[in-house]
C-alpha atoms as a PDB file:
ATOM      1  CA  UNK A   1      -5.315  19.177  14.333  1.00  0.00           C
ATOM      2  CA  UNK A   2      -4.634  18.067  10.858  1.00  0.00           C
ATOM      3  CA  UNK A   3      -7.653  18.047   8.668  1.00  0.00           C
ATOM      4  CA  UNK A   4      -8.136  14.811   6.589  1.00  0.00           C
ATOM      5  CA  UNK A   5      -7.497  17.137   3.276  1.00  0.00           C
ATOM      6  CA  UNK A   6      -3.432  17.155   4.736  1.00  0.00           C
ATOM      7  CA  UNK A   7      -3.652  13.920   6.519  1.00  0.00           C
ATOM      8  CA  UNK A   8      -3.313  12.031   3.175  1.00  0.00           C
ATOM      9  CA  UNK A   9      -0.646  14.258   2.093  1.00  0.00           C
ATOM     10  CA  UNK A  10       0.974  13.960   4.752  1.00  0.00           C
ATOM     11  CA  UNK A  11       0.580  10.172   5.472  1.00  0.00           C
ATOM     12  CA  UNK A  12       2.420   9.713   1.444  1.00  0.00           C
ATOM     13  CA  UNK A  13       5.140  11.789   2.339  1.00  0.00           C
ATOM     14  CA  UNK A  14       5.872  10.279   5.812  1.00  0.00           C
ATOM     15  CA  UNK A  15       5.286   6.873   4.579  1.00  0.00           C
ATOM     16  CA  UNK A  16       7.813   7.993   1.105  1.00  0.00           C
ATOM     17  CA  UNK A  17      10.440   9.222   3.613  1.00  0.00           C
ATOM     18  CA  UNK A  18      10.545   6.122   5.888  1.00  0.00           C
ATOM     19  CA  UNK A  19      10.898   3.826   2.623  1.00  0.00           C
ATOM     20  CA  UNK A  20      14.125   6.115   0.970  1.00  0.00           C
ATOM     21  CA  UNK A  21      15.164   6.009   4.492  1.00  0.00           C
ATOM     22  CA  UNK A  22      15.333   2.476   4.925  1.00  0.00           C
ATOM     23  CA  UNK A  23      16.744   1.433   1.531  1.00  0.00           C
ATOM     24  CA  UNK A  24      19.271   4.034   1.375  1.00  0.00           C
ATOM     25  CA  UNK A  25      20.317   2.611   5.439  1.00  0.00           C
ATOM     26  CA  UNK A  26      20.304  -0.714   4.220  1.00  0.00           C
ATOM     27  CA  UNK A  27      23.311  -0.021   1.825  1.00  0.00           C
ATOM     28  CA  UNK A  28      25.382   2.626   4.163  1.00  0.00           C
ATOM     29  CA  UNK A  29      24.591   0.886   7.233  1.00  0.00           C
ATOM     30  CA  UNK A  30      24.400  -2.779   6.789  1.00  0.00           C
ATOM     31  CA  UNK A  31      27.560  -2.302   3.878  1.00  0.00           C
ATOM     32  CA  UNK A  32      29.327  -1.101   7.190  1.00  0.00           C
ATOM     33  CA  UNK A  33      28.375  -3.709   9.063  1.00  0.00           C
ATOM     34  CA  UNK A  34      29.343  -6.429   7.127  1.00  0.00           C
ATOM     35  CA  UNK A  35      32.922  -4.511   6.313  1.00  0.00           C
ATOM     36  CA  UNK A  36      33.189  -4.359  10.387  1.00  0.00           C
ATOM     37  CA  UNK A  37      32.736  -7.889  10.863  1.00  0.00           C
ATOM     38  CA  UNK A  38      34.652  -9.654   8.199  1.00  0.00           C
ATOM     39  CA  UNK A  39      37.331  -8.436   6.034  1.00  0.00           C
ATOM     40  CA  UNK A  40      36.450 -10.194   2.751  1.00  0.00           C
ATOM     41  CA  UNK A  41      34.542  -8.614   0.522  1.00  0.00           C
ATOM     42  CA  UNK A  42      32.312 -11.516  -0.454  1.00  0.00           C
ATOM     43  CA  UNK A  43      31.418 -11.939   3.476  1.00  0.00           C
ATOM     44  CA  UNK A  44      31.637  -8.105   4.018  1.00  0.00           C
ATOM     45  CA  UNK A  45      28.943  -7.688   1.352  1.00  0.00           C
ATOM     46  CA  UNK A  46      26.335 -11.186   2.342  1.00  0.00           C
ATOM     47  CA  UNK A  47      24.636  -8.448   5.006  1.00  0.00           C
ATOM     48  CA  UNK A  48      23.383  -6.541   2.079  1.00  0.00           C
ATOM     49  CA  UNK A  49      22.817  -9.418  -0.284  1.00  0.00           C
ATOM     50  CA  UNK A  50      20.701 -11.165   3.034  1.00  0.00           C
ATOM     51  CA  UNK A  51      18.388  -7.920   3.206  1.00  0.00           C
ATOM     52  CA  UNK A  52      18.362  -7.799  -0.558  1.00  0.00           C
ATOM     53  CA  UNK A  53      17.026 -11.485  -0.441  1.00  0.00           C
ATOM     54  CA  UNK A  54      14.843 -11.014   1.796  1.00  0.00           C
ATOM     55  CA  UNK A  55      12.983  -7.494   1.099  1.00  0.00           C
ATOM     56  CA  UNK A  56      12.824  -8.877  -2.682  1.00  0.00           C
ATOM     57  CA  UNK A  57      11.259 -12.496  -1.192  1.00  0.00           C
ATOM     58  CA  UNK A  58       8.724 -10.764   1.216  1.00  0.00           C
ATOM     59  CA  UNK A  59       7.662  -8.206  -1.609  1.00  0.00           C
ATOM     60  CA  UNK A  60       7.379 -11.668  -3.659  1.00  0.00           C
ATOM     61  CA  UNK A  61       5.305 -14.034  -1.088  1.00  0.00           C
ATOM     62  CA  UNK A  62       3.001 -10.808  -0.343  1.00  0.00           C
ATOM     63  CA  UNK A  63       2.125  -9.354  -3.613  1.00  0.00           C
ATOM     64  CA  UNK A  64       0.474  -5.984  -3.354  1.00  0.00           C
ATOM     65  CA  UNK A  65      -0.649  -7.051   0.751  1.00  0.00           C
ATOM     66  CA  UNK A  66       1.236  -5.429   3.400  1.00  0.00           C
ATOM     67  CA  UNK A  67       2.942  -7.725   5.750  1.00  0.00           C
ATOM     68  CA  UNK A  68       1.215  -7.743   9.168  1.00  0.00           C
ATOM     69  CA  UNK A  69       1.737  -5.881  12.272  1.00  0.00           C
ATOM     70  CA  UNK A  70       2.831  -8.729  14.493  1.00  0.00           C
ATOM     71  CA  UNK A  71       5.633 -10.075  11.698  1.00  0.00           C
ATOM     72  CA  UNK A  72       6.750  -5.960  11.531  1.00  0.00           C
ATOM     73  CA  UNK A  73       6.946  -5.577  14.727  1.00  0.00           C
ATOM     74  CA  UNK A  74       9.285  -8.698  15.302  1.00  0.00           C
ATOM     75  CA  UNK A  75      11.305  -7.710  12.411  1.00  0.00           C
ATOM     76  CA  UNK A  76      12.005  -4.343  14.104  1.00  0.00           C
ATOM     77  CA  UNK A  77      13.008  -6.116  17.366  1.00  0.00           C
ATOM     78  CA  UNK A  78      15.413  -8.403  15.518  1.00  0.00           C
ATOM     79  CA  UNK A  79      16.953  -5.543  13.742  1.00  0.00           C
ATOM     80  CA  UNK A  80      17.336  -3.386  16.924  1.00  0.00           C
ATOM     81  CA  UNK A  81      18.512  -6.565  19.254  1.00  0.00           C
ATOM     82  CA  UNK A  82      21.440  -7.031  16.318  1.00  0.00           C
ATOM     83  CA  UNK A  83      22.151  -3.907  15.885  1.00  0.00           C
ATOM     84  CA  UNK A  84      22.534  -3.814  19.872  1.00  0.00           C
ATOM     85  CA  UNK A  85      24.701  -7.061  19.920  1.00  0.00           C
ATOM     86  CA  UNK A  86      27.089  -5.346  16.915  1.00  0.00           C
ATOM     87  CA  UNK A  87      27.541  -2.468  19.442  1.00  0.00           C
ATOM     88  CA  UNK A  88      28.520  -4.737  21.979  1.00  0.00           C
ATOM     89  CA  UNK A  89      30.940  -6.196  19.629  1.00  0.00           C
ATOM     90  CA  UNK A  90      28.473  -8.805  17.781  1.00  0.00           C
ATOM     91  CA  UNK A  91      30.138 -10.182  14.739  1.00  0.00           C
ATOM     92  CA  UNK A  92      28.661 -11.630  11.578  1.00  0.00           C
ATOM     93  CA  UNK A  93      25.517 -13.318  12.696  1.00  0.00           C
ATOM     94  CA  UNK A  94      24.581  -9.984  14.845  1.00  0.00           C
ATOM     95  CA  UNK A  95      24.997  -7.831  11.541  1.00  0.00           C
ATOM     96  CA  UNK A  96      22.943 -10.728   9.545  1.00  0.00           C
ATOM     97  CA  UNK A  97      19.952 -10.445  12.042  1.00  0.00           C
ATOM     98  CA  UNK A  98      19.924  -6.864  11.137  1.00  0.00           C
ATOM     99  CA  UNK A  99      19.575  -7.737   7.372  1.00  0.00           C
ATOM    100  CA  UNK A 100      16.999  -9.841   8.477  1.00  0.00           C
ATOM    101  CA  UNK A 101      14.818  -7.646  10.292  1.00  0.00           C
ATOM    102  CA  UNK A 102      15.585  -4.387   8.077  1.00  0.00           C
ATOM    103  CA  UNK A 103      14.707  -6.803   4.798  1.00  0.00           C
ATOM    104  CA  UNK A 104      10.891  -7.042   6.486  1.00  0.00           C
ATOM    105  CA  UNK A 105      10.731  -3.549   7.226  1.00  0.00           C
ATOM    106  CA  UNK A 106      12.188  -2.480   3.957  1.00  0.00           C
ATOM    107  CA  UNK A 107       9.161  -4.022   2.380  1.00  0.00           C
ATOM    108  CA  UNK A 108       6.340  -2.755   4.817  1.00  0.00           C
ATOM    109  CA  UNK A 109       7.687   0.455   4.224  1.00  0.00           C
ATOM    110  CA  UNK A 110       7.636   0.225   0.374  1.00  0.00           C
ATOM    111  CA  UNK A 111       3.853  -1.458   0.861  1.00  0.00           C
ATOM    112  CA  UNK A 112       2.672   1.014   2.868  1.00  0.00           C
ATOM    113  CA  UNK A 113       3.784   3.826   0.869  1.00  0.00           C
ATOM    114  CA  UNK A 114       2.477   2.195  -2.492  1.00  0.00           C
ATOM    115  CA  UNK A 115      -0.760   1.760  -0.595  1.00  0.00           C
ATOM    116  CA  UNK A 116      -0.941   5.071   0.150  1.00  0.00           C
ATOM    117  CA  UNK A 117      -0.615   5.889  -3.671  1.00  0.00           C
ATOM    118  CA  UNK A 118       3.018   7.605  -3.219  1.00  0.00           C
ATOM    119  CA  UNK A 119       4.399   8.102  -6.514  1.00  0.00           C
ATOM    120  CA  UNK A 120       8.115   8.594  -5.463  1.00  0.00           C
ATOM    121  CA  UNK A 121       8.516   5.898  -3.172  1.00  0.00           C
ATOM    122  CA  UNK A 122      11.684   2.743  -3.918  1.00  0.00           C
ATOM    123  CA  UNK A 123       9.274   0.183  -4.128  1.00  0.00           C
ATOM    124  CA  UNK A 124      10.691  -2.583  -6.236  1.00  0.00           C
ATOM    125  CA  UNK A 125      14.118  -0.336  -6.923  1.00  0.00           C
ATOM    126  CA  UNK A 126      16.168  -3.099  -5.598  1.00  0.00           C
ATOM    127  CA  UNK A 127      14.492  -5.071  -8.565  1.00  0.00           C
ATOM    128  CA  UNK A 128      16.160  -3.808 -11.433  1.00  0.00           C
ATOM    129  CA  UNK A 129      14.659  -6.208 -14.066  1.00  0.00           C
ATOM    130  CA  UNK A 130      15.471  -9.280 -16.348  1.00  0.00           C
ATOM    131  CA  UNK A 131      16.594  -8.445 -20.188  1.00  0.00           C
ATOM    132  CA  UNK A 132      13.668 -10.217 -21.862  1.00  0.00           C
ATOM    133  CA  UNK A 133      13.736  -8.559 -24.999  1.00  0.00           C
ATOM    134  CA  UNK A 134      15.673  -6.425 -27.452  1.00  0.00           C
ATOM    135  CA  UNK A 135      13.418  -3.524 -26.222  1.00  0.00           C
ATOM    136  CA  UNK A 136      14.188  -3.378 -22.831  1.00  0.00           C
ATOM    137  CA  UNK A 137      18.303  -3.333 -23.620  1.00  0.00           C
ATOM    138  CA  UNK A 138      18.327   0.521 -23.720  1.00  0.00           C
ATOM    139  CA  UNK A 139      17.281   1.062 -19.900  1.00  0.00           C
ATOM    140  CA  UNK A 140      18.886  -2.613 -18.978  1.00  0.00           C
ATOM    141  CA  UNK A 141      22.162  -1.919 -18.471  1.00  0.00           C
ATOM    142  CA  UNK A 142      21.687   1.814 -16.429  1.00  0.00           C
ATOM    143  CA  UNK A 143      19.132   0.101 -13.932  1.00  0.00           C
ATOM    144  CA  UNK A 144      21.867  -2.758 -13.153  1.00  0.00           C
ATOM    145  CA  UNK A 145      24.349  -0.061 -12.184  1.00  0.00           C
ATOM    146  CA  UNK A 146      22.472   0.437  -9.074  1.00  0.00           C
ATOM    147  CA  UNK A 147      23.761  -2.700  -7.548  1.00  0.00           C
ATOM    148  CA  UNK A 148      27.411  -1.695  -8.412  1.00  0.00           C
ATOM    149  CA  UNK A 149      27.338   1.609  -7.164  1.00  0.00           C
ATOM    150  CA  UNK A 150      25.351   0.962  -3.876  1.00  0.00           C
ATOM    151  CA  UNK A 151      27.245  -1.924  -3.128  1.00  0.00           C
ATOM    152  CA  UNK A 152      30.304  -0.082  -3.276  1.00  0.00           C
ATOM    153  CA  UNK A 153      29.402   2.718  -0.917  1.00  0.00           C
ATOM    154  CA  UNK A 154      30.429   1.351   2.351  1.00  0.00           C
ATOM    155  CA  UNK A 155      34.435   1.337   0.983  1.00  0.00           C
ATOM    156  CA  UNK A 156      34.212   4.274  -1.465  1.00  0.00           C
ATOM    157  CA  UNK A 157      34.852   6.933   0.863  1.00  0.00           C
ATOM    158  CA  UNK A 158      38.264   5.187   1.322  1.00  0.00           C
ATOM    159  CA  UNK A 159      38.568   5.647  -2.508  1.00  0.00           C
ATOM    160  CA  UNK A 160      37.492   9.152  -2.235  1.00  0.00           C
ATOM    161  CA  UNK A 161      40.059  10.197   0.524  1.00  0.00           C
ATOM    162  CA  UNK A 162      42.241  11.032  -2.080  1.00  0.00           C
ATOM    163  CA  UNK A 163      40.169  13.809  -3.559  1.00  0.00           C
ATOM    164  CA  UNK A 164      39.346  15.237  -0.891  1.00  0.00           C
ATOM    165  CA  UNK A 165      35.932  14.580  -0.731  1.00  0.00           C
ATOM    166  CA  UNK A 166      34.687  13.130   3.024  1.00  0.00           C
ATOM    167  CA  UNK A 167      32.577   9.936   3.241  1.00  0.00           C
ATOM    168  CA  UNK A 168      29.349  12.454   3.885  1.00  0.00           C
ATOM    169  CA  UNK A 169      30.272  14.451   0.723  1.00  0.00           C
ATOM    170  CA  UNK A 170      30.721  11.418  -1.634  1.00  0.00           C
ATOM    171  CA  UNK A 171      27.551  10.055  -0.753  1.00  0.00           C
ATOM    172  CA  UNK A 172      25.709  13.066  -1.291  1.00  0.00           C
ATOM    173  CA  UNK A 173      27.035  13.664  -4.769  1.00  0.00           C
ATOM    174  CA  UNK A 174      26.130  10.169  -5.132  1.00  0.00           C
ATOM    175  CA  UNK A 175      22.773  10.006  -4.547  1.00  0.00           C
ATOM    176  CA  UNK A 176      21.996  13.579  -5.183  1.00  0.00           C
ATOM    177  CA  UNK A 177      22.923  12.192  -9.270  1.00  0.00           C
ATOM    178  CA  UNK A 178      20.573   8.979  -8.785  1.00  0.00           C
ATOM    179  CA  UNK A 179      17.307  10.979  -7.595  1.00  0.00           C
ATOM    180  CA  UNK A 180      18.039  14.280  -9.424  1.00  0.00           C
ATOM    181  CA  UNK A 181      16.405  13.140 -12.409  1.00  0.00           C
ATOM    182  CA  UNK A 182      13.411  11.260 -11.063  1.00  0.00           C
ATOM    183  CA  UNK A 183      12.672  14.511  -8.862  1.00  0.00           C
ATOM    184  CA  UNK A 184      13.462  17.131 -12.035  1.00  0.00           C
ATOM    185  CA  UNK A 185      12.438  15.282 -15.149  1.00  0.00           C
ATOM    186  CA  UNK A 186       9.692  13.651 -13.828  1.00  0.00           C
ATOM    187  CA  UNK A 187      10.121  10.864 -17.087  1.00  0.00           C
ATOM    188  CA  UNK A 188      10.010  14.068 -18.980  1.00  0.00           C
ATOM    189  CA  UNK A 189      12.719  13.082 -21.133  1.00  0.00           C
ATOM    190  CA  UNK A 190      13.854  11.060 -24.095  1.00  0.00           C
ATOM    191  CA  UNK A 191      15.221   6.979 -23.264  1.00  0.00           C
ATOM    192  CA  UNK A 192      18.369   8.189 -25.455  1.00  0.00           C
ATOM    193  CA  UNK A 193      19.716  10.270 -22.545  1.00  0.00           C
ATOM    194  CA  UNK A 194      19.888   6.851 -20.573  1.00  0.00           C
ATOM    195  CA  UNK A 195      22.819   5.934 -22.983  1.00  0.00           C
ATOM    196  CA  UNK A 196      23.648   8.908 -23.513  1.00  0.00           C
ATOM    197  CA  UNK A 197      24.799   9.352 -19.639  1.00  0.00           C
ATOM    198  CA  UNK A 198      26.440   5.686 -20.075  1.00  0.00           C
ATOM    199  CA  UNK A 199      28.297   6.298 -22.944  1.00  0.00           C
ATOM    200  CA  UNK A 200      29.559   9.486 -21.429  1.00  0.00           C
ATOM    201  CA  UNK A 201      30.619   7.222 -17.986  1.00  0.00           C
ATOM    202  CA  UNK A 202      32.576   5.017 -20.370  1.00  0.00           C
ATOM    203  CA  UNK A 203      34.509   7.614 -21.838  1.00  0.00           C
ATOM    204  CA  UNK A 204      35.556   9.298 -18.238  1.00  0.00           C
ATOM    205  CA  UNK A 205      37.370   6.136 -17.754  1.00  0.00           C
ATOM    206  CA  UNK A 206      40.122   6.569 -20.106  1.00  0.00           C
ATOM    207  CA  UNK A 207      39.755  10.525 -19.831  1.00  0.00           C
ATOM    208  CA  UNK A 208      40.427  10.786 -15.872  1.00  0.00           C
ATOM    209  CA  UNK A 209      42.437   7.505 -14.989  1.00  0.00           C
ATOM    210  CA  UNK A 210      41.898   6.201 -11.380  1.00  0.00           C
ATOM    211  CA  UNK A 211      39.741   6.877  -8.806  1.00  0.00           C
ATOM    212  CA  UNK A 212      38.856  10.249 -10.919  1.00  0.00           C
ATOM    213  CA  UNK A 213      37.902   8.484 -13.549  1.00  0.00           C
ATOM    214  CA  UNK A 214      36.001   6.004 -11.415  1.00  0.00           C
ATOM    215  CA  UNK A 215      33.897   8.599  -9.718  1.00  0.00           C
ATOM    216  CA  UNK A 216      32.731  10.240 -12.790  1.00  0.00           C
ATOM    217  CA  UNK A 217      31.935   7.119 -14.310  1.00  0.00           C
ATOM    218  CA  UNK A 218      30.001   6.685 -11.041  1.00  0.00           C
ATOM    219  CA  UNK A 219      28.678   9.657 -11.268  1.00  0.00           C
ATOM    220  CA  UNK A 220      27.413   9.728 -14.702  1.00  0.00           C
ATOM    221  CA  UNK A 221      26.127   6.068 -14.243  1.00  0.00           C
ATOM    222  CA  UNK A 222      24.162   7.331 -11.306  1.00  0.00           C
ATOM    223  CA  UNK A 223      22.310  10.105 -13.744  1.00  0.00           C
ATOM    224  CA  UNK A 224      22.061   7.253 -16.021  1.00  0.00           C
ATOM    225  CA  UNK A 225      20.041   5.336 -13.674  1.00  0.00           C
ATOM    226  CA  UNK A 226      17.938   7.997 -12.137  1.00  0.00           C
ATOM    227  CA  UNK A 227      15.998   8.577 -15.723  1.00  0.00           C
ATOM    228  CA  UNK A 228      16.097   4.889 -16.222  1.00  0.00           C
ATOM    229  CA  UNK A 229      14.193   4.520 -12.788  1.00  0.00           C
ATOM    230  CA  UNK A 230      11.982   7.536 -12.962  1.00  0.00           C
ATOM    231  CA  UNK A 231      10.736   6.091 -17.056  1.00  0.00           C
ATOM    232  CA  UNK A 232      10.070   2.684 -15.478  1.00  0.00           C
ATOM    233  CA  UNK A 233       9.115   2.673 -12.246  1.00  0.00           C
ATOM    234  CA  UNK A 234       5.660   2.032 -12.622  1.00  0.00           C
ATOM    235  CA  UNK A 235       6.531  -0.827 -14.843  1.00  0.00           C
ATOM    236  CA  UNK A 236       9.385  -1.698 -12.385  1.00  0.00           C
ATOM    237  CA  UNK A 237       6.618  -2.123  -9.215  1.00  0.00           C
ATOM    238  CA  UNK A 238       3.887  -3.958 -11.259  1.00  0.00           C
ATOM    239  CA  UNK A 239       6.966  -6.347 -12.561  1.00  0.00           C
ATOM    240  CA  UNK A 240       8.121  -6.562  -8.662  1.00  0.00           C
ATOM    241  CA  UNK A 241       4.781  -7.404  -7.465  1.00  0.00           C
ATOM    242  CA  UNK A 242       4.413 -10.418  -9.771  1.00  0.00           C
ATOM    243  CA  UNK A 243       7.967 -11.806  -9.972  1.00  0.00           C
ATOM    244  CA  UNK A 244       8.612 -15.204  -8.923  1.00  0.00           C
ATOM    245  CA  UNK A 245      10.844 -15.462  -5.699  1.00  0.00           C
ATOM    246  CA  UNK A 246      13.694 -17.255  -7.629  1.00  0.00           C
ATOM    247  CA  UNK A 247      13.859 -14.133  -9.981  1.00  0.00           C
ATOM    248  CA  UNK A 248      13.793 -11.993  -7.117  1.00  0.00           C
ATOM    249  CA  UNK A 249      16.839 -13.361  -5.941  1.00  0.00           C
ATOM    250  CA  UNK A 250      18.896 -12.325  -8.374  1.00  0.00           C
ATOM    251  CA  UNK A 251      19.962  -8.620  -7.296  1.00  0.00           C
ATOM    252  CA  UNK A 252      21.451 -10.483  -3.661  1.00  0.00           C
ATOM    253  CA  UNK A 253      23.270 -13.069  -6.033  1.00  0.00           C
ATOM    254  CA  UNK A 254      24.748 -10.527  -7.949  1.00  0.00           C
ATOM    255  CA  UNK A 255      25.971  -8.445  -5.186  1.00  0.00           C
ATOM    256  CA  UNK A 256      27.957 -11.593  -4.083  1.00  0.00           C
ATOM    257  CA  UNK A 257      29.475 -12.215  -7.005  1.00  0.00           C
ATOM    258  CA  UNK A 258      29.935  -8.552  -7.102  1.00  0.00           C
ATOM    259  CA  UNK A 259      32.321  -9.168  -3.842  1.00  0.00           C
ATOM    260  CA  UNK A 260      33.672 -11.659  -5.027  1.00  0.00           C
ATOM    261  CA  UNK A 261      35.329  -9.807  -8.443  1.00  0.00           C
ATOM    262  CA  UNK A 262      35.928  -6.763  -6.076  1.00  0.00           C
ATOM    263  CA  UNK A 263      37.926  -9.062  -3.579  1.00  0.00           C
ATOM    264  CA  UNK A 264      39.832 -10.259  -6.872  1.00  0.00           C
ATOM    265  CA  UNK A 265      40.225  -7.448  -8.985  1.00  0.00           C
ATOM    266  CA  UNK A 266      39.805  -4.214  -6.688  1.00  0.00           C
ATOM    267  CA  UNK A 267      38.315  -1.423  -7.456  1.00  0.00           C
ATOM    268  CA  UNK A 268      39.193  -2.632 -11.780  1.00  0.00           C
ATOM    269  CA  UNK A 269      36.329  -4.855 -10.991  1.00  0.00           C
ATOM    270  CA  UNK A 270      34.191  -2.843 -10.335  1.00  0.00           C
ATOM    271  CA  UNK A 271      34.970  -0.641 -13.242  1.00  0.00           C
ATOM    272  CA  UNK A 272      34.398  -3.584 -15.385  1.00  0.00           C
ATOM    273  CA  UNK A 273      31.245  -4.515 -14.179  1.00  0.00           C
ATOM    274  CA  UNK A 274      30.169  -0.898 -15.065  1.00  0.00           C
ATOM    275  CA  UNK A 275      31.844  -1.039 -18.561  1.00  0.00           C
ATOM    276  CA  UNK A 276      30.291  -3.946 -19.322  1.00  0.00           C
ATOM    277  CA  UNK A 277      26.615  -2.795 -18.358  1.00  0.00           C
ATOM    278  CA  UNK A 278      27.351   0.197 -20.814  1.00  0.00           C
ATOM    279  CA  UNK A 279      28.499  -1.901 -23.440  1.00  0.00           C
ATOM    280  CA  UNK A 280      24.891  -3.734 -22.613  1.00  0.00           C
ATOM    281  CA  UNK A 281      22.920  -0.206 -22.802  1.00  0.00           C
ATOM    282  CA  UNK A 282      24.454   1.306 -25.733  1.00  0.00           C
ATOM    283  CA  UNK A 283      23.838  -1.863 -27.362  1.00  0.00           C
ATOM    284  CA  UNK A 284      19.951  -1.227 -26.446  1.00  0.00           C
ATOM    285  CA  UNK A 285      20.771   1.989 -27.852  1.00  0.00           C
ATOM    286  CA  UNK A 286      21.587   1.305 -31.141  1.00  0.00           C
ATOM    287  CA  UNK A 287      19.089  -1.382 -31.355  1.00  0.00           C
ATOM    288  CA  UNK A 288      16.349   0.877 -30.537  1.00  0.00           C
ATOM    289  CA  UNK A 289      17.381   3.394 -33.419  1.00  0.00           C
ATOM    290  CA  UNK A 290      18.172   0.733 -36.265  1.00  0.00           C
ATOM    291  CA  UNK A 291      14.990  -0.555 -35.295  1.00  0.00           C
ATOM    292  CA  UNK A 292      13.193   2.947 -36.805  1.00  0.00           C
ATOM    293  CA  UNK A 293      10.007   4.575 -35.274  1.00  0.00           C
ATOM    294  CA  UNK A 294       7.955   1.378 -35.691  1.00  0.00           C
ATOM    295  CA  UNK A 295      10.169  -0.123 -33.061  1.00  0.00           C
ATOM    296  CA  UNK A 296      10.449   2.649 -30.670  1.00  0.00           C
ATOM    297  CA  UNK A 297       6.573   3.235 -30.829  1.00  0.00           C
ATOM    298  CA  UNK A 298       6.283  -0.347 -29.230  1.00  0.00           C
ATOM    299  CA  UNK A 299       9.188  -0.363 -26.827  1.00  0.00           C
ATOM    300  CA  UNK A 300       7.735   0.842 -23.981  1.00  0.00           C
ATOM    301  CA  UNK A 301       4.397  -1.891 -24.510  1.00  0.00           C
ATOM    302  CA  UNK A 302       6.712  -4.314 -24.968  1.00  0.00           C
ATOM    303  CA  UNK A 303       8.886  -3.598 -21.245  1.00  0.00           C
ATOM    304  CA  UNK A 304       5.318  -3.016 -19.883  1.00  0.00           C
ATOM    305  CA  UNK A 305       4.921  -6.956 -21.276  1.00  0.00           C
ATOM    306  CA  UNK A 306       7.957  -8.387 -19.894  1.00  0.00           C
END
């Protein structure tokens, strides 16, 4: 029998593991749901922006209070029922109930483990954050890049075919570079190796043309992101917590428009979306330094404000 000195351990770390588990899903599975049932990207991609909407609306409405049993336990039906009916050949409303339901459990998962006082769990990750002052430019742009990147996982092993990576290997390079640095650094580092990683994205554009150059950019983005998170994450849940539910919205807007330019443009839109969010953070960069080591002393109070 577990004594209660583990059980709290132990509790954090199940509770941790259940929240990665379900917002990591969300994007694989739900990103192949919707590319299963529809064959445009802005449709393909509206199962991820509905559980975006709604995990980011429920964390909203409930503040820091869990959502009840009898609504969790309702959610998980609906999400098992759907994912039932998309077995049996369900199309686009079957994978939407399964955004539904995973969107509820997505956030009783992230409450539970932030109740627990888990230090490494998503929480409001799916949040990335409004640019509300010059301050908060330098992180800005590398927290965004999450949407990109995740979004584009259900189709990138496609992209990947021709390196010869397989869809399992992609997406462990992938997210292996996103959670590296919050597990190593521990926000043990300085905010200049957020643009740092950008700039260094940028440049592997024009270095390794195509999908190469793509994937590092990815790649590097994905590092980018991972110290971004791991600085900000407290200020990240605290912001999440007391967001309004319009605001909240925005990450499942973007990831339709996101659809949308990828549907246009290909897999250039997507590029451009990441060059232009590290235009955004090296602009945060230089910012930062003109601004001296008055400025930089009150960054972080000043993201802590917004």
């Amino acid at each position: 029998m577990a004594t209660p000195l583990l059980e709290a351990p132990l509790a954090r770390a199940g509770a941790t593991t259940l929240a990665w588990a379900l917002f990591i899903g969300a994007w694989v599975v739900l990103g192949a749901l919707g590319r299963a049932t529809s064959v445009l990207w802005f449709s393909g991609l509206l199962p991820v922006a509905t559980w975006l909407a709604v995990s980011s609306m429920a964390m909203a409405l409930g503040r820091r209070r869990a959502p009840a049993r009898g609504p969790v336990c309702a959610a998980a039906m609906l999400a098992l029922a759907g994912l039932a009916w998309c077995a049996l050949g369900g199309g686009a409303v079957a994978a939407l109930a399964v955004a539904v339901g995973w969107g509820v459990l997505s956030c009783a998962a992230a409450r539970l483990a932030d109740d627990l006082g888990a230090a490494f769990a998503p929480g409001c990750a799916a949040v990335p954050g409004l640019l509300q002052d010059g301050a908060s430019w330098l992180a800005f742009g590398a927290r965004w890049t999450m949407l990109p990147m995740m979004a584009a996982l259900a189709v990138s092993s496609d992209w990947c075919a021709g390196l010869g990576l397989s869809a399992g290997q992609g997406m462990a390079l992938h997210l292996a570079a996103m959670l590296a640095p919050a597990i190593v650094l521990r926000a043990r580092t300085s905010p200049l190796w957020v643009a740092a990683f950008m700039l260094a994205g940028l440049l592997a554009v024009p270095l390794w043309p195509g999908v190469r150059g793509w994937m590092a950019m990815s790649l590097l983005h994905a590092l980018a992101w991972g110290i971004a998170w791991s600085r900000q994450r407290e200020v990240l849940h605290t912001a999440g917590a007391r967001a309004r539910p319009l605001a909240m919205m925005a990450p499942a807007l973007t990831v339709l428009a996101l659809g949308t330019t990828i549907a246009q443009f290909g897999p250039r839109g997507l590029v451009a979306v990441h060059v232009v969010l590290g235009a955004v953070s090296l602009a945060g960069a230089a910012s930062w330094i003109l601004a001296g080591p008055r400025g930089q002393a009150h960054a972080p109070h000043k993201e802590k404000l917004s």
